[in-house]
Protein backbone atom coordinates (compact mmCIF):
# COMPACT_ATOMS: atom_id res chain seq x y z
CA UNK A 1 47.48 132.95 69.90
CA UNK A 2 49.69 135.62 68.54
CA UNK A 3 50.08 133.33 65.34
CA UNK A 4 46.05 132.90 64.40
CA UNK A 5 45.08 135.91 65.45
CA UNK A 6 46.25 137.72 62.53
CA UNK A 7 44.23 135.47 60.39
CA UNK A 8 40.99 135.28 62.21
CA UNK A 9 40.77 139.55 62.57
CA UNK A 10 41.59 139.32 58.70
CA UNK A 11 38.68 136.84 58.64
CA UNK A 12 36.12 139.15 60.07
CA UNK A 13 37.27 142.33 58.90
CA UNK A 14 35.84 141.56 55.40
CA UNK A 15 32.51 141.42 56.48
CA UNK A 16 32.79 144.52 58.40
CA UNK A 17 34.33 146.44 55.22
CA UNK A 18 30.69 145.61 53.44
CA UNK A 19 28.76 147.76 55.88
CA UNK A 20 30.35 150.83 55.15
CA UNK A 21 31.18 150.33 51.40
CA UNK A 22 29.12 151.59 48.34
CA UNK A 23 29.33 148.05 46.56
CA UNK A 24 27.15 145.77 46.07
CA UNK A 25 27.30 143.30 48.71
CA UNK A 26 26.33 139.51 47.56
CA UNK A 27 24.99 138.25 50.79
CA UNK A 28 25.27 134.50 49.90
CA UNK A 29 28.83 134.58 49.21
CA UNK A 30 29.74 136.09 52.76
CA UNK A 31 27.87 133.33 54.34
CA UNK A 32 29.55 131.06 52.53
CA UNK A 33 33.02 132.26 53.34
CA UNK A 34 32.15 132.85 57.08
CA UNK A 35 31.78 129.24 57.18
CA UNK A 36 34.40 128.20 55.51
CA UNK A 37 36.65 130.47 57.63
CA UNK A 38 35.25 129.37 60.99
CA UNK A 39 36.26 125.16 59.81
CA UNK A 40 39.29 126.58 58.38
CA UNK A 41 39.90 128.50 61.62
CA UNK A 42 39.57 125.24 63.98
CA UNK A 43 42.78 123.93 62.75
CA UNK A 44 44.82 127.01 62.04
CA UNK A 45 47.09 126.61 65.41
CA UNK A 46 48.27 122.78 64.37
CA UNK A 47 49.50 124.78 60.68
CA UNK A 48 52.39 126.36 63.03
CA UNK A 49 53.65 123.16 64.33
CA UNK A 50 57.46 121.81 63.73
CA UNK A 51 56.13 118.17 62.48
CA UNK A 52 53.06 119.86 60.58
CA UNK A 53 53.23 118.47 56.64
CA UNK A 54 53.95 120.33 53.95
CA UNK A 55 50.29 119.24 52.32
CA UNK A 56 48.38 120.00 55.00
CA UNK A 57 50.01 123.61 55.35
CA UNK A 58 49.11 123.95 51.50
CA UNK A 59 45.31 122.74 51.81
CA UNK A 60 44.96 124.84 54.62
CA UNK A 61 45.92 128.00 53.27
CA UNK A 62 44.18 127.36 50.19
CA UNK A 63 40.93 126.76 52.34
CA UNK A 64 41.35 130.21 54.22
CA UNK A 65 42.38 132.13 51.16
CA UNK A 66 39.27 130.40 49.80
CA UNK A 67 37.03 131.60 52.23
CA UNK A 68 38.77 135.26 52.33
CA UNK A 69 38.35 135.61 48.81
CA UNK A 70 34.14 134.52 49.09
CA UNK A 71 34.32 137.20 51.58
CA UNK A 72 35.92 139.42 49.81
CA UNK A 73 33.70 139.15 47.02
CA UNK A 74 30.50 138.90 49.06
CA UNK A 75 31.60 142.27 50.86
CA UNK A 76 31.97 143.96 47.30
CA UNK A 77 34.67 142.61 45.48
CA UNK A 78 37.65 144.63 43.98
CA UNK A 79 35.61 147.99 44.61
CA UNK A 80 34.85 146.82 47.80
CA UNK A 81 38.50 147.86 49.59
CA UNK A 82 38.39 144.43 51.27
CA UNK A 83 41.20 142.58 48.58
CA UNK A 84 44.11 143.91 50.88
CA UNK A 85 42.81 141.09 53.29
CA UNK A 86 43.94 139.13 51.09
CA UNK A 87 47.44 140.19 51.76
CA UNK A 88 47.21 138.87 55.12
CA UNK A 89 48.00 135.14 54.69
CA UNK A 90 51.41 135.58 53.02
CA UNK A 91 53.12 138.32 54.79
CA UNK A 92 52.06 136.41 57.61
CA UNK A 93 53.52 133.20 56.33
CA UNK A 94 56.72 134.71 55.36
CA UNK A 95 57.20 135.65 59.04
CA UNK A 96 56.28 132.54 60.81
CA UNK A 97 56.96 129.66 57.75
CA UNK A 98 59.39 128.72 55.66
CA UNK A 99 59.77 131.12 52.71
CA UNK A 100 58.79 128.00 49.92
CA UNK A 101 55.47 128.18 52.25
CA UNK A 102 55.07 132.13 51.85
CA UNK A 103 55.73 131.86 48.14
CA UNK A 104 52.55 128.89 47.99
CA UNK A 105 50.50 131.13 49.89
CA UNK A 106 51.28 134.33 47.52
CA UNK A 107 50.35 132.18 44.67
CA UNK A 108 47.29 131.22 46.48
CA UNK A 109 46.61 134.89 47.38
CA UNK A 110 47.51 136.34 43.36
CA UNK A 111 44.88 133.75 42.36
CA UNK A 112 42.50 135.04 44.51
CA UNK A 113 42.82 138.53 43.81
CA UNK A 114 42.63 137.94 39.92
CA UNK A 115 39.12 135.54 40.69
CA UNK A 116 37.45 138.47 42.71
CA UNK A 117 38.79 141.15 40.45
CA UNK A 118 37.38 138.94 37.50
CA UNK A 119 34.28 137.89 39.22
CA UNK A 120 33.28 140.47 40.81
CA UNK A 121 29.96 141.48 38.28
CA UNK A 122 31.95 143.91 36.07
CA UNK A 123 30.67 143.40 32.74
CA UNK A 124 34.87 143.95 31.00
CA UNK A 125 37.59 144.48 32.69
CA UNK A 126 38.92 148.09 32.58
CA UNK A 127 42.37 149.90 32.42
CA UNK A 128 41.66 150.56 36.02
CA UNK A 129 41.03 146.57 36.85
CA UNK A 130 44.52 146.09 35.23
CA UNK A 131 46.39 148.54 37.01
CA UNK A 132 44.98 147.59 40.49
CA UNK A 133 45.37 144.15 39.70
CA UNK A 134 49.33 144.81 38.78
CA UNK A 135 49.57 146.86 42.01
CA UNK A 136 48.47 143.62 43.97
CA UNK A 137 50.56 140.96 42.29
CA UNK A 138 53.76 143.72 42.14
CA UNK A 139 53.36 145.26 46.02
CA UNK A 140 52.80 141.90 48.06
CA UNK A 141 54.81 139.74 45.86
CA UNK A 142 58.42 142.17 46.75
CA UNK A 143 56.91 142.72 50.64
CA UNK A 144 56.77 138.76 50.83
CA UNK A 145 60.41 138.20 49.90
CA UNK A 146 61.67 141.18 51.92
CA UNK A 147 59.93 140.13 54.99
CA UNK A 148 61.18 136.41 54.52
CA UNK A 149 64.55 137.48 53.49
CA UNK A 150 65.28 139.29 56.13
CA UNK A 151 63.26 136.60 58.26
CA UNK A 152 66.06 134.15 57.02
CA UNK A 153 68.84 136.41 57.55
CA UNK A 154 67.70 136.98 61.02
CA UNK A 155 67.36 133.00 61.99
CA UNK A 156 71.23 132.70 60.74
CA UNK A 157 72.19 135.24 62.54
CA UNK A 158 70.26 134.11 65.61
CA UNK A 159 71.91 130.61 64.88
CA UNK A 160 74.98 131.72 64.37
CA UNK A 161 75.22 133.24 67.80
CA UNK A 162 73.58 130.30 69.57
CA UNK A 163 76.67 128.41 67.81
CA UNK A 164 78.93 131.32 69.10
CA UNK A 165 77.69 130.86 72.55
CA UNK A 166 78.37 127.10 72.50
CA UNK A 167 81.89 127.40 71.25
CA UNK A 168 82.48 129.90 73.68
CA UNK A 169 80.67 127.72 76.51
CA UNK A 170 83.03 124.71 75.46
CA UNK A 171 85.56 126.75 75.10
CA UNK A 172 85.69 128.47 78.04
CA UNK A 173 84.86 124.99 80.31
CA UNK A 174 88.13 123.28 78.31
CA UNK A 175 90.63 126.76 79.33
CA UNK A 176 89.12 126.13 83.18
CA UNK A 177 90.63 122.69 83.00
CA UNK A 178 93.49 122.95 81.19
CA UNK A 179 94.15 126.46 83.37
CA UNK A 180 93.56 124.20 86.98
CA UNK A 181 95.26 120.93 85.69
CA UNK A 182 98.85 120.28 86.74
CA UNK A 183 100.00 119.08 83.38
CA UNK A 184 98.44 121.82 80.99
CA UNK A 185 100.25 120.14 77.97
CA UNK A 186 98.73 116.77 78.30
CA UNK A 187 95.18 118.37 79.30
CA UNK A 188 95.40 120.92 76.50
CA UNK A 189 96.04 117.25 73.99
CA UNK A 190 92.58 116.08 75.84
CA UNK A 191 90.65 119.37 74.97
CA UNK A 192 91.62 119.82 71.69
CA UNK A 193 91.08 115.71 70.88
CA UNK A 194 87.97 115.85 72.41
CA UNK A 195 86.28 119.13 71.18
CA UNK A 196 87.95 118.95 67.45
CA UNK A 197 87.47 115.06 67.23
CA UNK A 198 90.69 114.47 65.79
CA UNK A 199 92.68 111.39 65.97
CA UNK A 200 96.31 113.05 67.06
CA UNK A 201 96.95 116.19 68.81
CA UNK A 202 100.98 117.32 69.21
CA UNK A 203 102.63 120.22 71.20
CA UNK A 204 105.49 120.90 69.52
CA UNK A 205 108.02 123.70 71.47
CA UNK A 206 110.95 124.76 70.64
CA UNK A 207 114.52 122.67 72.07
CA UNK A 208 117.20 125.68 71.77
CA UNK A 209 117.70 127.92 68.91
CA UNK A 210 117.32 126.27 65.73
CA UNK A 211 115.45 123.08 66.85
CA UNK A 212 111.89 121.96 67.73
CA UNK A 213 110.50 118.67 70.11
CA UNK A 214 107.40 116.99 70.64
CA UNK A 215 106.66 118.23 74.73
CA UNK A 216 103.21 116.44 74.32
CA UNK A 217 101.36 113.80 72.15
CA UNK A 218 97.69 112.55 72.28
CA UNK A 219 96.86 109.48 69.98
CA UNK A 220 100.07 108.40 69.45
CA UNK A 221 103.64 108.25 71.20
CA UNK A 222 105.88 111.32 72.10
CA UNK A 223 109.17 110.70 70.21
CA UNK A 224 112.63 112.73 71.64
CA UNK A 225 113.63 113.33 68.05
CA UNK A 226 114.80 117.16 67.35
CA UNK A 227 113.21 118.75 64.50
CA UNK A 228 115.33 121.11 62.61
CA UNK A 229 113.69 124.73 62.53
CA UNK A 230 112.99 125.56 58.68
CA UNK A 231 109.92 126.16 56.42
CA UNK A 232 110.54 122.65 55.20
CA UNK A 233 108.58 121.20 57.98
CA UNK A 234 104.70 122.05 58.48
CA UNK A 235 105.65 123.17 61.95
CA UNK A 236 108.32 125.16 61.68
CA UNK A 237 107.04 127.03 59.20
CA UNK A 238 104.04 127.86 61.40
CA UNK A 239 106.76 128.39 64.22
CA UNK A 240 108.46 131.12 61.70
CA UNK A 241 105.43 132.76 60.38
CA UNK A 242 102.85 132.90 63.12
CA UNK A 243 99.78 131.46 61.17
CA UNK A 244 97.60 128.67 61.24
CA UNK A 245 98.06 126.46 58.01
CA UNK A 246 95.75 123.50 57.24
CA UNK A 247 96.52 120.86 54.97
CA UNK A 248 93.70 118.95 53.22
CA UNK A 249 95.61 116.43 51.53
CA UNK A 250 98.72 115.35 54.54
CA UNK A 251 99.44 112.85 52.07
CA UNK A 252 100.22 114.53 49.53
CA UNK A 253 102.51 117.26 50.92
CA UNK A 254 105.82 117.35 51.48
CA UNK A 255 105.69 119.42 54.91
CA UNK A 256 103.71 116.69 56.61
CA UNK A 257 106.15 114.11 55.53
CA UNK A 258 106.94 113.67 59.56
CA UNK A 259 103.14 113.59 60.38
CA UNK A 260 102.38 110.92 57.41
CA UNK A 261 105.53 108.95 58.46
CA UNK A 262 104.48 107.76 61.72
CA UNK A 263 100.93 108.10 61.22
CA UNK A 264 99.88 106.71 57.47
CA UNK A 265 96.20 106.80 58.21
CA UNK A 266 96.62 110.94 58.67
CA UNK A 267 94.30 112.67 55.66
CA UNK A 268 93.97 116.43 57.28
CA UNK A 269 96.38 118.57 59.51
CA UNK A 270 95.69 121.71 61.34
CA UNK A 271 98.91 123.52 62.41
CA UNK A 272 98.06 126.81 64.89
CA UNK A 273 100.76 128.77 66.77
CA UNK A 274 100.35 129.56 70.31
CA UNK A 275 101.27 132.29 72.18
CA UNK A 276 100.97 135.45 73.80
CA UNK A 277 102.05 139.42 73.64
CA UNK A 278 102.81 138.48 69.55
CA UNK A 279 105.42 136.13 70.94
CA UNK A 280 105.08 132.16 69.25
CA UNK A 281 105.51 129.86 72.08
CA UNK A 282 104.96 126.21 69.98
CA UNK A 283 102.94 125.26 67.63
CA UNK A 284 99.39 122.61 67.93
CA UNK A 285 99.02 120.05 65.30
CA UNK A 286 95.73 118.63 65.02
CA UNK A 287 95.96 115.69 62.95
CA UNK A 288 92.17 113.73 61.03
CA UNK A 289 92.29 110.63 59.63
CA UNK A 290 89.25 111.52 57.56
CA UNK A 291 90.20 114.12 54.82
CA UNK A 292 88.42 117.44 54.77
CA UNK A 293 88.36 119.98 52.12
CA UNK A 294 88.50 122.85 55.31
CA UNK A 295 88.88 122.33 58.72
CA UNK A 296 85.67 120.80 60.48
CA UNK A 297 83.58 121.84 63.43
CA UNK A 298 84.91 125.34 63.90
CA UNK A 299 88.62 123.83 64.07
CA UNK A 300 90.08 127.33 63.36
CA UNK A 301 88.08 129.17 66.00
CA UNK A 302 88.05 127.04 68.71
CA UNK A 303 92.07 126.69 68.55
CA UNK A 304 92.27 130.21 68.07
CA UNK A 305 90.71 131.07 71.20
CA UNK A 306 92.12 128.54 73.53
CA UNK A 307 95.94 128.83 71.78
CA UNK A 308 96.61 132.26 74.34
CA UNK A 309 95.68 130.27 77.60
CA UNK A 310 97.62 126.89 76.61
CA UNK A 311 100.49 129.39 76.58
CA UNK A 312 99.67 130.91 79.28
CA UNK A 313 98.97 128.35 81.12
CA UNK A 314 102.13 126.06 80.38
CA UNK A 315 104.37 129.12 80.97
CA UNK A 316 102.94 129.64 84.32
CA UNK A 317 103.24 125.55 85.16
CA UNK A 318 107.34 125.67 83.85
CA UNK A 319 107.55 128.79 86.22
CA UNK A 320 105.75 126.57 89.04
CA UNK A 321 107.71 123.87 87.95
CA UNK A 322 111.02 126.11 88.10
CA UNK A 323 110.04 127.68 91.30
CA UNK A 324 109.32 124.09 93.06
CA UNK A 325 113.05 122.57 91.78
CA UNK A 326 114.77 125.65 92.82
CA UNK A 327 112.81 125.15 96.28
CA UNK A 328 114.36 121.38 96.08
CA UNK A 329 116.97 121.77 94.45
CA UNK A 330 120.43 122.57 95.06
CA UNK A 331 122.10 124.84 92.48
CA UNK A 332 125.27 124.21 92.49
CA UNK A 333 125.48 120.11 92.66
CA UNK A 334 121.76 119.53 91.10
CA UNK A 335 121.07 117.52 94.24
CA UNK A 336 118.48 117.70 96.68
CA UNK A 337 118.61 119.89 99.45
CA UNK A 338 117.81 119.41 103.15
CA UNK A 339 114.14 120.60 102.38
CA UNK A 340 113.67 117.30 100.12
CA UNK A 341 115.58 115.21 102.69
CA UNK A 342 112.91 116.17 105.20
CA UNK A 343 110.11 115.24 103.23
CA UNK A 344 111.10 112.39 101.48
CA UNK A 345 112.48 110.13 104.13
CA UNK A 346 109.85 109.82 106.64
CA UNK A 347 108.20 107.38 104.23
CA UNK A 348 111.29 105.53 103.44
CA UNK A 349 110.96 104.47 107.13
CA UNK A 350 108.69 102.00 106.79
CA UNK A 351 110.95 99.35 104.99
CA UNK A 352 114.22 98.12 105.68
CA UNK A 353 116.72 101.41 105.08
CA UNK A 354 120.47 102.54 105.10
CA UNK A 355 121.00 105.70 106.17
CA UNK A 356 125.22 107.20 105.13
CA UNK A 357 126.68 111.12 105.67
CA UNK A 358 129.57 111.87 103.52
CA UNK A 359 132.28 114.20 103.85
CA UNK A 360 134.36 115.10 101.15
CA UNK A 361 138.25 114.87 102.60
CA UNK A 362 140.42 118.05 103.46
CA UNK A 363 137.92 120.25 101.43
CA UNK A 364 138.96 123.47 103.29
CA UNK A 365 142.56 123.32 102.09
CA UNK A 366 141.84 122.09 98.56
CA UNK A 367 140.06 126.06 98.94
CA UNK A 368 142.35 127.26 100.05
CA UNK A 369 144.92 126.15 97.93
CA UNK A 370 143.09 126.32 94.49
CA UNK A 371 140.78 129.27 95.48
CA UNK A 372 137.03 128.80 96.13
CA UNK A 373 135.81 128.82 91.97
CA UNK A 374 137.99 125.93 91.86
CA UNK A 375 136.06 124.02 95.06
CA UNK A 376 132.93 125.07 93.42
CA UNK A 377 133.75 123.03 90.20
CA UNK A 378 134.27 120.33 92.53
CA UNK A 379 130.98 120.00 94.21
CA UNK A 380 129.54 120.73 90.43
CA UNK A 381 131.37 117.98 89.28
CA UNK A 382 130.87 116.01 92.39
CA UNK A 383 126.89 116.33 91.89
CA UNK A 384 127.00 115.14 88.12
CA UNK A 385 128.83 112.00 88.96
CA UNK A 386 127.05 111.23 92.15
CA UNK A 387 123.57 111.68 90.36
CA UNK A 388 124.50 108.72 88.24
CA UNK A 389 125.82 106.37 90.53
CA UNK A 390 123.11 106.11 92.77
CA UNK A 391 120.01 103.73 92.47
CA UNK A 392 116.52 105.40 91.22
CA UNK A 393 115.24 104.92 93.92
CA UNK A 394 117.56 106.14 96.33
CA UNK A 395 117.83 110.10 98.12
CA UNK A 396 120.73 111.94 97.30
CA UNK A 397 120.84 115.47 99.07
CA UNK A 398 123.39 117.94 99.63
CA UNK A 399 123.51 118.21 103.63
CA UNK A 400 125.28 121.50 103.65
CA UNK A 401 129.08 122.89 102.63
CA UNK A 402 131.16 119.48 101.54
CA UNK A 403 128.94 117.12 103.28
CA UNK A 404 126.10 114.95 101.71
CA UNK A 405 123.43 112.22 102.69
CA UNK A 406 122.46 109.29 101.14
CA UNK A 407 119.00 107.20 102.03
CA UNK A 408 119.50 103.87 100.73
CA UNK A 409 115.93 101.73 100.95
CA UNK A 410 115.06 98.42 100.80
CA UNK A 411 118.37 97.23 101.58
CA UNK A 412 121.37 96.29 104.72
CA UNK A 413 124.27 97.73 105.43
CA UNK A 414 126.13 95.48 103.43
CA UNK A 415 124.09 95.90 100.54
CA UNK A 416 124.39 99.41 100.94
CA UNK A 417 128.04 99.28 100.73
CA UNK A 418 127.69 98.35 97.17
CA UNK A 419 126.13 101.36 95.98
CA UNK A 420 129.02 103.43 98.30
CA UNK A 421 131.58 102.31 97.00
CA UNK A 422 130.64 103.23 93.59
CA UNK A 423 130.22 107.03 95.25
CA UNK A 424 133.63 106.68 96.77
CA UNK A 425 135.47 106.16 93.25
CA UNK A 426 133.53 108.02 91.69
CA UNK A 427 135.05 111.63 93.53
CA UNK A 428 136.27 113.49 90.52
CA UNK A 429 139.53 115.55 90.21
CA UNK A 430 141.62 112.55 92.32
CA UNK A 431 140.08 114.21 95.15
CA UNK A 432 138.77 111.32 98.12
CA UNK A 433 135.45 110.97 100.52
CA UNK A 434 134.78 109.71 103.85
CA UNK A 435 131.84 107.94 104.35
CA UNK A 436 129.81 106.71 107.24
CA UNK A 437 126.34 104.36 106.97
CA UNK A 438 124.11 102.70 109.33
CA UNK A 439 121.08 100.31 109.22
CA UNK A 440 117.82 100.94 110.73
CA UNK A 441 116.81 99.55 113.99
CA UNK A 442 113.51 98.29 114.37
CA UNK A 443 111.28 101.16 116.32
CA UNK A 444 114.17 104.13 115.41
CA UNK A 445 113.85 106.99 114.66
CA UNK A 446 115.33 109.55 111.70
CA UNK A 447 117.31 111.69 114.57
CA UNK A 448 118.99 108.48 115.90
CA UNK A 449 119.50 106.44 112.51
CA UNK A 450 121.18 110.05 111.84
CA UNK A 451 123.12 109.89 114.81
CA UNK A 452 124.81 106.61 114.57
CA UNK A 453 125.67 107.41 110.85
CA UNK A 454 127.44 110.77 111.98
CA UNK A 455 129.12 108.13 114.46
CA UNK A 456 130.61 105.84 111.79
CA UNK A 457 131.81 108.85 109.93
CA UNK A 458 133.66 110.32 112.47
CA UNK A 459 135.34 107.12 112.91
CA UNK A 460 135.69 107.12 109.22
CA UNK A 461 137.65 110.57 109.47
CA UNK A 462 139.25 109.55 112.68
CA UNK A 463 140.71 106.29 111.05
CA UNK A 464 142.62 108.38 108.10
CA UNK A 465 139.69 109.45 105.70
CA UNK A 466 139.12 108.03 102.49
CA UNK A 467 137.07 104.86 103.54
CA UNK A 468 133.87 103.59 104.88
CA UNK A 469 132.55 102.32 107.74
CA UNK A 470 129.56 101.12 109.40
CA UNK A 471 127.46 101.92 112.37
CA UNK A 472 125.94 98.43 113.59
CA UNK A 473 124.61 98.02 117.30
CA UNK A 474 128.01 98.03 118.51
CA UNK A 475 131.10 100.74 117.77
CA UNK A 476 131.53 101.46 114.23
CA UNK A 477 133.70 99.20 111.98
CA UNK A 478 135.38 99.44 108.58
CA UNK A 479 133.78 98.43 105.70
CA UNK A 480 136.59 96.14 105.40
CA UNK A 481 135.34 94.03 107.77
CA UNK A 482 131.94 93.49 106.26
CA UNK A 483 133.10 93.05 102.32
């Protein structure tokens, strides 16, 4: 409705300017355009349509301008006042068409105008007739392209914000999830894969002061290898200078040597620092195997805006991370601490397990004889050589002062004394251990399994220190007697 009613008020204003106007009115020709109008007028709605033809849009206009202009001449002509109808069509065409559409209908409209003011019973055309006939073509001509230029610059502008709100709708869903995943670095790889389409994403961080590594890699496998810090490399020299750089051609420049090397299908690379508080964290590397001349689908923008909460967010899952080991973690030896002990060998129950306390021998005087900084390079020591004699899957905790636990699974006593062993020569610093194991029982539980281990190490301590023996379901014996 709000589109044809424009055109059908236009349509019956002409008649109406004819009763009022000192013309001469040519009866036949309104007739004629009032019917024409009212067939033109029956399919004026299905002109507005998306799918509607180019053609059709054409004859139709030409029909109504056809009929306006009968009217227009039948209601007086030129002297008449009614030719601004005529102006109608276009204007309104430049505000609901396309602008090529507006331009057809002005041409229809400026041959209109020059029929009436031609036909109109004048015997020569006068100074006048030229004039107002240069004021029609002049005036509606620049009012049609100012009303569908700013038409057009309106519908980019409304489409660039529609685009806007996507980005930021995508944008905003992919921070949410790589905000509430637990491994932001490998989520942030997803996003950016998924929303960019590229074939390789990288994290790159840096690995102390003058060195860079790979934390995270999407499309292709994370390697260990240290990148030295300089301009000479693509990322370091967005690491240095805080910008985004995009390649075009990888290929073809030296800085993505390291990208092209493991990767010889890579055309286009995006490299964006992240960060926050002007502070670069790492650097993203968005890597296309399809060359582009810029960086496709809003690239720039959508890295831009998610590059502060990747930082943010893998900052805050390091300090979680940090916060979780220190909870775990004991900071002098690197073991475990009684906290992990408690919830990591309930399960360990379930299978066959070898439970062993050791005791590190005549600790207290090795304080007091080399001072306590000297017993605390011990245990330091103590905890890097342990660490590396154990199994994977074994639980090595520090129980408290110079005594430790050791949950052995899957495995007997005399299995177990394999692995102890190994702890007993490895005590650093010629110093010795005392060590006492036992199997579990079948229905035991942790507090008794505990017990008879504390049992075979008191023995052990009892017997002269520096061995190992074993609780079975009689009195503790040496290992001795099981090897």
């Amino acid at each position: 409705m709000q589109q044809v009613a424009p055109f059908a008020v236009a349509g019956l204003a002409a008649p109406l300017v004819s009763l009022g106007g000192d013309g001469q009115s040519h009866l036949r020709a309104l007739i004629s355009g009032l019917v024409i109008m009212l067939i033109s007028l029956a399919g004026l709605a299905n002109v507005f349509e998306r799918d509607a033809s180019r053609l059709w849009k054409n004859l139709w206009t030409l029909t109504w301008l056809l009929s306006l202009a009968l009217l227009v001449y039948g209601a007086g002509g030129a002297d008449s006042g009614a030719t601004l109808i005529l102006f109608v069509p276009p204007l309104w065409m430049s505000l609901y068409g396309e602008r090529s559409d507006a331009l057809v209908t002005l041409a229809f409209m400026l041959t209109a105008v020059i029929a009436v003011t031609l036909f109109d019973g004048a015997s020569e055309v006068t100074t006048t007739d030229v004039r107002r006939l240069i004021a029609f073509i002049t005036v509606p001509a620049l009012a049609v392209w100012t009303v569908s230029t700013l038409v057009q610059r309106l519908a980019q502008s409304d489409a660039y914000a529609r685009q806007a709100q996507e980005t930021l709708t995508v944008v905003a869903s992919a921070a949410r999830q790589i905000r509430q995943d637990g491994d932001p670095r490998r989520m942030a790889c997803v996003a950016l894969h998924d929303l960019l389409g590229a074939e390789v994403v990288l994290i790159i961080e840096p690995d102390g002061t003058n060195h860079l590594r790979e934390s995270a890699a999407l499309g292709t496998e994370r390697t260990d290898r240290r990148l030295t810090l300089d301009r000479s490399l693509l990322a370091g020299e967005v690491y240095l200078g805080g910008r985004p750089v995009f390649l075009a051609d990888a290929a073809s420049d030296p800085r993505a040597s390291r990208i092209v090397e493991r990767d010889a299908e890579a055309r286009s690379v995006l490299a964006h620092p992240f960060g926050h508080d002007g502070v670069v964290h790492g650097v993203l590397e968005i890597v296309w195997n399809q060359q582009h001349s810029a960086p496709p689908k809003q690239s720039s923008a959508v890295v831009s805006l998610l590059a502060q909460e990747i930082s943010w967010s893998i900052e805050r899952a390091d300090q979680l991370a940090t916060l979780r080991l220190s909870a775990t973690t004991d900071s002098l030896t690197g073991m475990g601490n009684r906290r992990v002990w408690r919830e990591q060998l309930p399960p360990l129950m379930d299978g066959p397990l070898c439970v062993a306390i050791a005791d590190l021998d005549h600790f207290k005087a090795y304080n007091d004889t080399y001072g306590h900084n000297a017993g605390d390079t011990l245990l330091k020591s103590l905890g890097e050589s342990w660490r590396h004699l154990v199994r994977p899957d074994d639980l090595l905790v520090r129980w408290g002062g110079e005594e430790f636990a050791v949950a052995l699974p899957g495995c007997t006593p005399s299995e177990a004394l394999v692995v102890l062993e190994r702890l007993s020569r490895g005590v650093p610093l010629g110093q010795t251990v005392s060590i006492g194991v036992a199997g579990r029982q079948p229905d035991e539980t942790i507090e008794k399994l505990m017990t008879r281990a504390d049992a075979a190490l008191y023995e052990a301590k009892q017997s002269g220190r520096n061995r190992i023996y074993v609780c079975t379901a009689g009195r503790p014996v040496g290992a001795a007697n099981l090897l």
